[in-house]
N, C-alpha and C. Protein backbone atom coordinates (compact mmCIF):
# COMPACT_ATOMS: atom_id res chain seq x y z
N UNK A 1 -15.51 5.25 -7.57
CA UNK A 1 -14.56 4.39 -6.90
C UNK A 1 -14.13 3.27 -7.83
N UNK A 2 -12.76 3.21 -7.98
CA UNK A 2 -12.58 1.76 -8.30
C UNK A 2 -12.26 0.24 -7.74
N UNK A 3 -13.52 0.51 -7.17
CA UNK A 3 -13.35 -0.92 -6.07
C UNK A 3 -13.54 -2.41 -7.25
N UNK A 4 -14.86 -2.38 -7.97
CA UNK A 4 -14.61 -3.18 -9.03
C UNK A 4 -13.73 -3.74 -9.73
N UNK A 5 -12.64 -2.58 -10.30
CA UNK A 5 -12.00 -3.01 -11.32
C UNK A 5 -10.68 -3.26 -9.93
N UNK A 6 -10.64 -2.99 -9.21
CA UNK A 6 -9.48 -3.53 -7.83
C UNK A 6 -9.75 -4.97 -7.75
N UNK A 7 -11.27 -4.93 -7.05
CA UNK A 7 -11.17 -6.33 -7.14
C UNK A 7 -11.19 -7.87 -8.68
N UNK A 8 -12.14 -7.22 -9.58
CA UNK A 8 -11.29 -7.88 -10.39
C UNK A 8 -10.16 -8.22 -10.92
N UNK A 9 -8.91 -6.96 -10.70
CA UNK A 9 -7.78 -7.46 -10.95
C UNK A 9 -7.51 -8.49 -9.81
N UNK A 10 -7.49 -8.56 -8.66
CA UNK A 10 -7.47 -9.15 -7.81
C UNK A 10 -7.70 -10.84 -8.02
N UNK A 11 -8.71 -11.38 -8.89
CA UNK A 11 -9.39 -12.18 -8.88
C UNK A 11 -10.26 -13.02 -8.06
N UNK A 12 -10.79 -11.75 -7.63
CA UNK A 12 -11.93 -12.16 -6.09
C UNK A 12 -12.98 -11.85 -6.32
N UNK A 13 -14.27 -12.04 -5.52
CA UNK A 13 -15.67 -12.37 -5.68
C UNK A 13 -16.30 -11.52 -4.53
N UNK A 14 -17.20 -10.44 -5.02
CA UNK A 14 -17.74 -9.79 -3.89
C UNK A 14 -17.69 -10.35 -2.63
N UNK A 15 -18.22 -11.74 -2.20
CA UNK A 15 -18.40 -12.20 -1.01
C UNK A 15 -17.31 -12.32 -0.72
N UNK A 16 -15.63 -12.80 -1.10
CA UNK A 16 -14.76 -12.70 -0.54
C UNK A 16 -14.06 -11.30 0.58
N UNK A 17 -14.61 -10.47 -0.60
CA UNK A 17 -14.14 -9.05 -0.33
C UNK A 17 -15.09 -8.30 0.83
N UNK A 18 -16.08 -8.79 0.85
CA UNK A 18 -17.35 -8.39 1.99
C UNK A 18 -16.70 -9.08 2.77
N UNK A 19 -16.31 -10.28 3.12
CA UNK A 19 -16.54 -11.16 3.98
C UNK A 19 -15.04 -10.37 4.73
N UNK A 20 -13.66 -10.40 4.19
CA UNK A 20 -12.32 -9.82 4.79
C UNK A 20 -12.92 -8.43 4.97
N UNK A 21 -13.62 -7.13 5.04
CA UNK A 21 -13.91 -6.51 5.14
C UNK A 21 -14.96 -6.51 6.30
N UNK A 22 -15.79 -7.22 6.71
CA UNK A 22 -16.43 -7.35 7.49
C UNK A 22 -17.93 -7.06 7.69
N UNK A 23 -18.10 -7.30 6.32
CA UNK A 23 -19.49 -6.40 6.06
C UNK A 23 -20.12 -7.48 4.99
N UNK A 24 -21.17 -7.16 4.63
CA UNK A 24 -22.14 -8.02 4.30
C UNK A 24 -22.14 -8.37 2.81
N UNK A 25 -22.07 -9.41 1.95
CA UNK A 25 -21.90 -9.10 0.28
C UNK A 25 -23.04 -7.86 -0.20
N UNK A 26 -24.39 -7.80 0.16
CA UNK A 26 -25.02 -6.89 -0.40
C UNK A 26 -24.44 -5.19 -0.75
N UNK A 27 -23.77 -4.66 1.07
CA UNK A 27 -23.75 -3.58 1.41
C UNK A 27 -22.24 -3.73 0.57
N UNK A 28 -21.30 -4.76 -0.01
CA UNK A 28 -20.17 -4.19 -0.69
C UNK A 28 -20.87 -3.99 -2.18
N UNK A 29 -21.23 -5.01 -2.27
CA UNK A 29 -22.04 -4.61 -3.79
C UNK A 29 -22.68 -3.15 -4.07
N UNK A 30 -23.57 -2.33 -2.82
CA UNK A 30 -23.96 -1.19 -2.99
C UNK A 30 -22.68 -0.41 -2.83
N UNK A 31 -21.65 -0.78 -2.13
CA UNK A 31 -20.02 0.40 -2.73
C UNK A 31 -19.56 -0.11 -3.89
N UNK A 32 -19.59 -1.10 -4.31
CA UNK A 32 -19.19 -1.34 -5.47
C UNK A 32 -20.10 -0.39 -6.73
N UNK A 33 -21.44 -0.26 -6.69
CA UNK A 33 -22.11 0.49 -7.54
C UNK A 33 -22.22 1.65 -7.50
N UNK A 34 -21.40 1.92 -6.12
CA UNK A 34 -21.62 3.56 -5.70
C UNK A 34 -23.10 3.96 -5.57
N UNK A 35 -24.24 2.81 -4.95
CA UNK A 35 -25.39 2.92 -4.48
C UNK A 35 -25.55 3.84 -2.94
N UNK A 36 -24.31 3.47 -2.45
CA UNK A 36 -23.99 3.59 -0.93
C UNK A 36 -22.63 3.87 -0.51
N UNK A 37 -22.53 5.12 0.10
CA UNK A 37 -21.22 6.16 0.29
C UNK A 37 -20.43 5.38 1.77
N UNK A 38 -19.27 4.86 1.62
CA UNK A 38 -18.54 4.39 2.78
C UNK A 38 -18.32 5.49 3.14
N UNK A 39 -17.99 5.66 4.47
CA UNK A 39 -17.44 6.22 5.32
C UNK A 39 -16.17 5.79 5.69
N UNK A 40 -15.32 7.11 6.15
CA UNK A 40 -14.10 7.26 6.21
C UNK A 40 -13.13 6.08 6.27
N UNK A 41 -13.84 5.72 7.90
CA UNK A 41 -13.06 3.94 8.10
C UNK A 41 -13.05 3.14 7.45
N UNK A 42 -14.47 3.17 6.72
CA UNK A 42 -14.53 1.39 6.06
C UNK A 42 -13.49 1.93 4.32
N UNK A 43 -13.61 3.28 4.18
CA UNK A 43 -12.60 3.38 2.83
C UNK A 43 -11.38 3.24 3.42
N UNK A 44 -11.13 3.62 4.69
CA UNK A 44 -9.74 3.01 4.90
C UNK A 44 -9.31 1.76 4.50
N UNK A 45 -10.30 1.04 5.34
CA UNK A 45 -9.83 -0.28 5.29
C UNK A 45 -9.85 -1.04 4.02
N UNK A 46 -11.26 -0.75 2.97
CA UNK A 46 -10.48 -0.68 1.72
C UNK A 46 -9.56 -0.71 1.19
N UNK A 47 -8.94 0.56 0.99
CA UNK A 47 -7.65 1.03 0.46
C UNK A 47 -6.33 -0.04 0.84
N UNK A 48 -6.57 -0.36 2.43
CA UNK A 48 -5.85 -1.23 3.06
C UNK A 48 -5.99 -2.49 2.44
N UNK A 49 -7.18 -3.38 2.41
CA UNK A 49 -7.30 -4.74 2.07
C UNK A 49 -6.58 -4.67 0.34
N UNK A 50 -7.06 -3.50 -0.63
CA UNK A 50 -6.55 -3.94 -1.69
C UNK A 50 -5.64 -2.70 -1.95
N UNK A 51 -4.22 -2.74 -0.75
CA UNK A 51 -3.28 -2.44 -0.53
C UNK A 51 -2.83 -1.30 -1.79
N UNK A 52 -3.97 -0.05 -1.66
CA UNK A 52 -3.81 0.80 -2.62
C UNK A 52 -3.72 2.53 -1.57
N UNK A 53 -3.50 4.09 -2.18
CA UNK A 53 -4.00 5.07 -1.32
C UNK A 53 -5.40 4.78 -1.37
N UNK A 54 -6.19 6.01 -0.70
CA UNK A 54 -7.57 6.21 -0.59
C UNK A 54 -7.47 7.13 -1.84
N UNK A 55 -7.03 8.16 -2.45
CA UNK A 55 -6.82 8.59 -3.86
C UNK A 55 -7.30 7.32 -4.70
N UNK A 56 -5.92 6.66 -4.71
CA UNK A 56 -6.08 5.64 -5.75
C UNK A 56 -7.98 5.12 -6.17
N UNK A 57 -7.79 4.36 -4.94
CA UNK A 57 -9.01 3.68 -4.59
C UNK A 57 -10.29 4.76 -4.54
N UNK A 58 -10.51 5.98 -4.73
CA UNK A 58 -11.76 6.74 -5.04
C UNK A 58 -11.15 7.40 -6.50
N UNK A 59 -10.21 6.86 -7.06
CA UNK A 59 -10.14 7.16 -8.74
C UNK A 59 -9.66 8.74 -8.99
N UNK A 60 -8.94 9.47 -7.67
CA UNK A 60 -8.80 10.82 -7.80
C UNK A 60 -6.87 10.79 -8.19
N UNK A 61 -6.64 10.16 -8.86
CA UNK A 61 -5.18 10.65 -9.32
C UNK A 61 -4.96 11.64 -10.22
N UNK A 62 -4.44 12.23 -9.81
CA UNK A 62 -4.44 13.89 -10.63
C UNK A 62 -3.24 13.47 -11.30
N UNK A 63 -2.16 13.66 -11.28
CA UNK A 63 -0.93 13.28 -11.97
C UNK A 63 -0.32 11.77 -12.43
N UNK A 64 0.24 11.22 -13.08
CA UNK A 64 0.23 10.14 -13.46
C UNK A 64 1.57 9.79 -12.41
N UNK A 65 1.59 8.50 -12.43
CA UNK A 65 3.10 8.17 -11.49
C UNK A 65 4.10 7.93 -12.30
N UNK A 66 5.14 8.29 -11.64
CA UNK A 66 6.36 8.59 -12.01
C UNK A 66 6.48 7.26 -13.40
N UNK A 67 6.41 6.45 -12.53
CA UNK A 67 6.43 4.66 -13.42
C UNK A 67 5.28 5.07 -14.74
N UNK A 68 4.41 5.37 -15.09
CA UNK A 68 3.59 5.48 -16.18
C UNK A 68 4.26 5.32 -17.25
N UNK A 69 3.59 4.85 -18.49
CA UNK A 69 4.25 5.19 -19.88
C UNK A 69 5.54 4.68 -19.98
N UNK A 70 5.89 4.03 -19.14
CA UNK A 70 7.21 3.49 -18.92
C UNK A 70 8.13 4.74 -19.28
N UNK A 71 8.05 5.57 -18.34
CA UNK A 71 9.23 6.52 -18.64
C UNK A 71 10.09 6.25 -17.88
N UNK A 72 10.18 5.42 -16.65
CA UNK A 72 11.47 5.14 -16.12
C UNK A 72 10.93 3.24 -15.58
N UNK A 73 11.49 2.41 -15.71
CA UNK A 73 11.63 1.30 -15.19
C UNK A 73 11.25 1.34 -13.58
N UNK A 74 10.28 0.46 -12.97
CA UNK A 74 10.07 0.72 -11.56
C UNK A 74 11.30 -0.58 -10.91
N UNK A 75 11.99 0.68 -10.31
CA UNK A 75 12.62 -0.46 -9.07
C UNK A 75 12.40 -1.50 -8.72
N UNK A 76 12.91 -2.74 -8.67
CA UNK A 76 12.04 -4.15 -7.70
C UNK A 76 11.91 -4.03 -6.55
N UNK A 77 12.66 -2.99 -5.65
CA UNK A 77 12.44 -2.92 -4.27
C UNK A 77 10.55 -1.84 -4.20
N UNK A 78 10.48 -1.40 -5.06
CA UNK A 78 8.98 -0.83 -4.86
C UNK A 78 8.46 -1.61 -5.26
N UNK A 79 9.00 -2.60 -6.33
CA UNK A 79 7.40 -3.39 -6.89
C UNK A 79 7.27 -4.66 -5.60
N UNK A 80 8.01 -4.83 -4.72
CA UNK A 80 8.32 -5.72 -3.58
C UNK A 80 7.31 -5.02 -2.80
N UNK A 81 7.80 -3.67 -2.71
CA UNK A 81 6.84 -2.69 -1.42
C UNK A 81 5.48 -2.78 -1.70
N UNK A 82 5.24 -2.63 -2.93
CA UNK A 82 4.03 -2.53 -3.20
C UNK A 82 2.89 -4.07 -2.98
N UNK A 83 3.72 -4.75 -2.95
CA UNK A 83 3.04 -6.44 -2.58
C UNK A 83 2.47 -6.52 -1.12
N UNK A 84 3.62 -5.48 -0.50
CA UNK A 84 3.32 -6.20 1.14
C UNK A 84 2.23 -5.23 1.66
N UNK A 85 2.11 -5.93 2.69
CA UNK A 85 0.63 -5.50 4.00
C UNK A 85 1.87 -4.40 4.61
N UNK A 86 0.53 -3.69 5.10
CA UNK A 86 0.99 -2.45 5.77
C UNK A 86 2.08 -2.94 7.06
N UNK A 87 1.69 -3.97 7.46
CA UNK A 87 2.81 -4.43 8.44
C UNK A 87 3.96 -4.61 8.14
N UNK A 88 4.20 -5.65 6.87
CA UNK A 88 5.39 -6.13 6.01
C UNK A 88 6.42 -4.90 5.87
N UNK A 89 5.02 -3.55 5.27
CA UNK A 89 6.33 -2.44 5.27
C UNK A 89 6.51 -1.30 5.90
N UNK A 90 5.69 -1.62 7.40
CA UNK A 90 6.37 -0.97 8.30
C UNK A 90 7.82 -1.85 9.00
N UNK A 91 7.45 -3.26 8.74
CA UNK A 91 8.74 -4.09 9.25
C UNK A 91 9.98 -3.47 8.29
N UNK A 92 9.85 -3.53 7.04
CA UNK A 92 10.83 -3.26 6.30
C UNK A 92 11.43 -1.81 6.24
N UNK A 93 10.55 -0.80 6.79
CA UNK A 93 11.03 0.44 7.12
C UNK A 93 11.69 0.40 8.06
N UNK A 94 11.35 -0.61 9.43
CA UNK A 94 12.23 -0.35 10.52
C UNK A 94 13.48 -0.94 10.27
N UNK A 95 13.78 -1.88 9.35
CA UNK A 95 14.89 -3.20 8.84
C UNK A 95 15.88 -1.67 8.62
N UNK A 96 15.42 -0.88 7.79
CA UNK A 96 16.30 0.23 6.95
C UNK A 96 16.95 0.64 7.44
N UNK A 97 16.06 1.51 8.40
CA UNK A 97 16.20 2.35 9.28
C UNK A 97 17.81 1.59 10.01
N UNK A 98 17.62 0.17 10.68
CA UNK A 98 18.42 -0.32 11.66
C UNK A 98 20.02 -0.33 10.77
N UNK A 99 19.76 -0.82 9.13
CA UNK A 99 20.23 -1.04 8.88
C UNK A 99 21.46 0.29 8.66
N UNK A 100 20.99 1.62 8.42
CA UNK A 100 21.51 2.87 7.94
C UNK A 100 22.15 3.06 9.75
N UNK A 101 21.18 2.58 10.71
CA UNK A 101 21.86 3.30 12.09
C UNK A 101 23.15 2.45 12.22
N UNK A 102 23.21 1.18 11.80
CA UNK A 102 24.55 0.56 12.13
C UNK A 102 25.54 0.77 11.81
N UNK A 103 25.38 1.32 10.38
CA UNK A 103 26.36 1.82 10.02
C UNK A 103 26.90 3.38 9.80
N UNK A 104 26.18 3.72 10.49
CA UNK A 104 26.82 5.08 10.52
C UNK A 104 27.27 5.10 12.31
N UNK A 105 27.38 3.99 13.09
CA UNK A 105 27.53 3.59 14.36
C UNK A 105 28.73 2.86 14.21
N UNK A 106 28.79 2.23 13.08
CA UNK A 106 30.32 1.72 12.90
C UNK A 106 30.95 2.73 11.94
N UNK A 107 30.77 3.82 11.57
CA UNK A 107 31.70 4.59 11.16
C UNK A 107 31.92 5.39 12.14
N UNK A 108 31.12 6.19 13.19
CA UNK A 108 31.25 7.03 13.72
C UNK A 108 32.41 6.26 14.98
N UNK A 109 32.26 4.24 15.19
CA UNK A 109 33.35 4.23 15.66
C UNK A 109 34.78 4.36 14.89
N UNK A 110 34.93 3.82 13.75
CA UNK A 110 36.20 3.78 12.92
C UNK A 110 36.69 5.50 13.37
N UNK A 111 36.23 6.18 13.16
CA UNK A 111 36.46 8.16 12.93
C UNK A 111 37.06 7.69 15.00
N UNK A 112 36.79 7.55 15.45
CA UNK A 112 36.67 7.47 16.58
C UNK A 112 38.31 6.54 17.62
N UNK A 113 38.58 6.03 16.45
CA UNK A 113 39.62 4.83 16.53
C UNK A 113 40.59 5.45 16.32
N UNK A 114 40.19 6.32 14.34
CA UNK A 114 41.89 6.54 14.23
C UNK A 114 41.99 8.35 14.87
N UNK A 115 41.24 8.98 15.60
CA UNK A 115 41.95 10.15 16.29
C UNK A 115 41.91 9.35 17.38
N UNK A 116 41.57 8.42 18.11
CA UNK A 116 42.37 8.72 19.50
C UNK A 116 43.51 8.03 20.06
C-alpha cells in the first residue's frame, strides 16, 4: 500500500490521519507497515480521505495514466477535479449535467420557434 508515501506527500502525521479516519494512531501505523490488512471499508475510506482510487492507494496501477511522462499536458479542469472531495465532484457533475440540459432545452426551443 501506499499509504505512507500518500500521506507524506500530504504533509501529515500518522495521528492526524488515524484521528480523520477514525481509528487509533497505532492500528494506522500497523496499515501503514502493512503489519495489519484493512478491510474493505476502512480502504475505502482511505482512498477517500487521501482522495485517490483503491488501485491507486494499494499500488496496483497496471498502466501508466494518460498524463505520465508528460505525453499530453493535464487539463486544469481535472487537475481542479482531482483537488475536490467526493462531494465537490459530485456537485460539479450535477453543475454539467444542468448545464448541457439547458442548453439543449434552449435549442430544442429555438428548432421549435422557427417551424411553427
Amino acid at each position: 500500500m501506499k499509504l505512507k508515501e500518500l500521506r507524506l506527500n500530504a504533509k501529515l502525521n500518522q495521528k492526524d490521519v488515524a484521528t480523520a479516519l477514525g481509528i487509533s494512531t497505532q492500528v494506522y501505523s500497523r496499515y501503514e507497515r502493512e503489519d495489519h490488512k484493512a478491510d474493505y471499508d476502512m480502504l475505502c475510506k482511505m482512498a477517500d480521505y487521501f482522495n485517490v482510487s483503491l488501485d491507486e492507494l494499494l499500488g496496483r496501477t497496471s498502466e501508466p495514466d494518460i498524463f505520465d511522462n508528460a505525453r499530453i499536458e493535464q487539463p486544469e479542469i481535472m487537475q481542479l477535479y482531482e483537488r475536490m472531495t467526493p462531494e465537490e465532484r459530485n456537485n460539479l457533475v450535477n453543475y454539467a449535467r444542468g448545464l448541457i440540459s439547458g442548453r439543449e432545452l434552449r435549442a430544442a426551443s429555438e428548432r421549435d420557434r422557427r417551424f411553427a
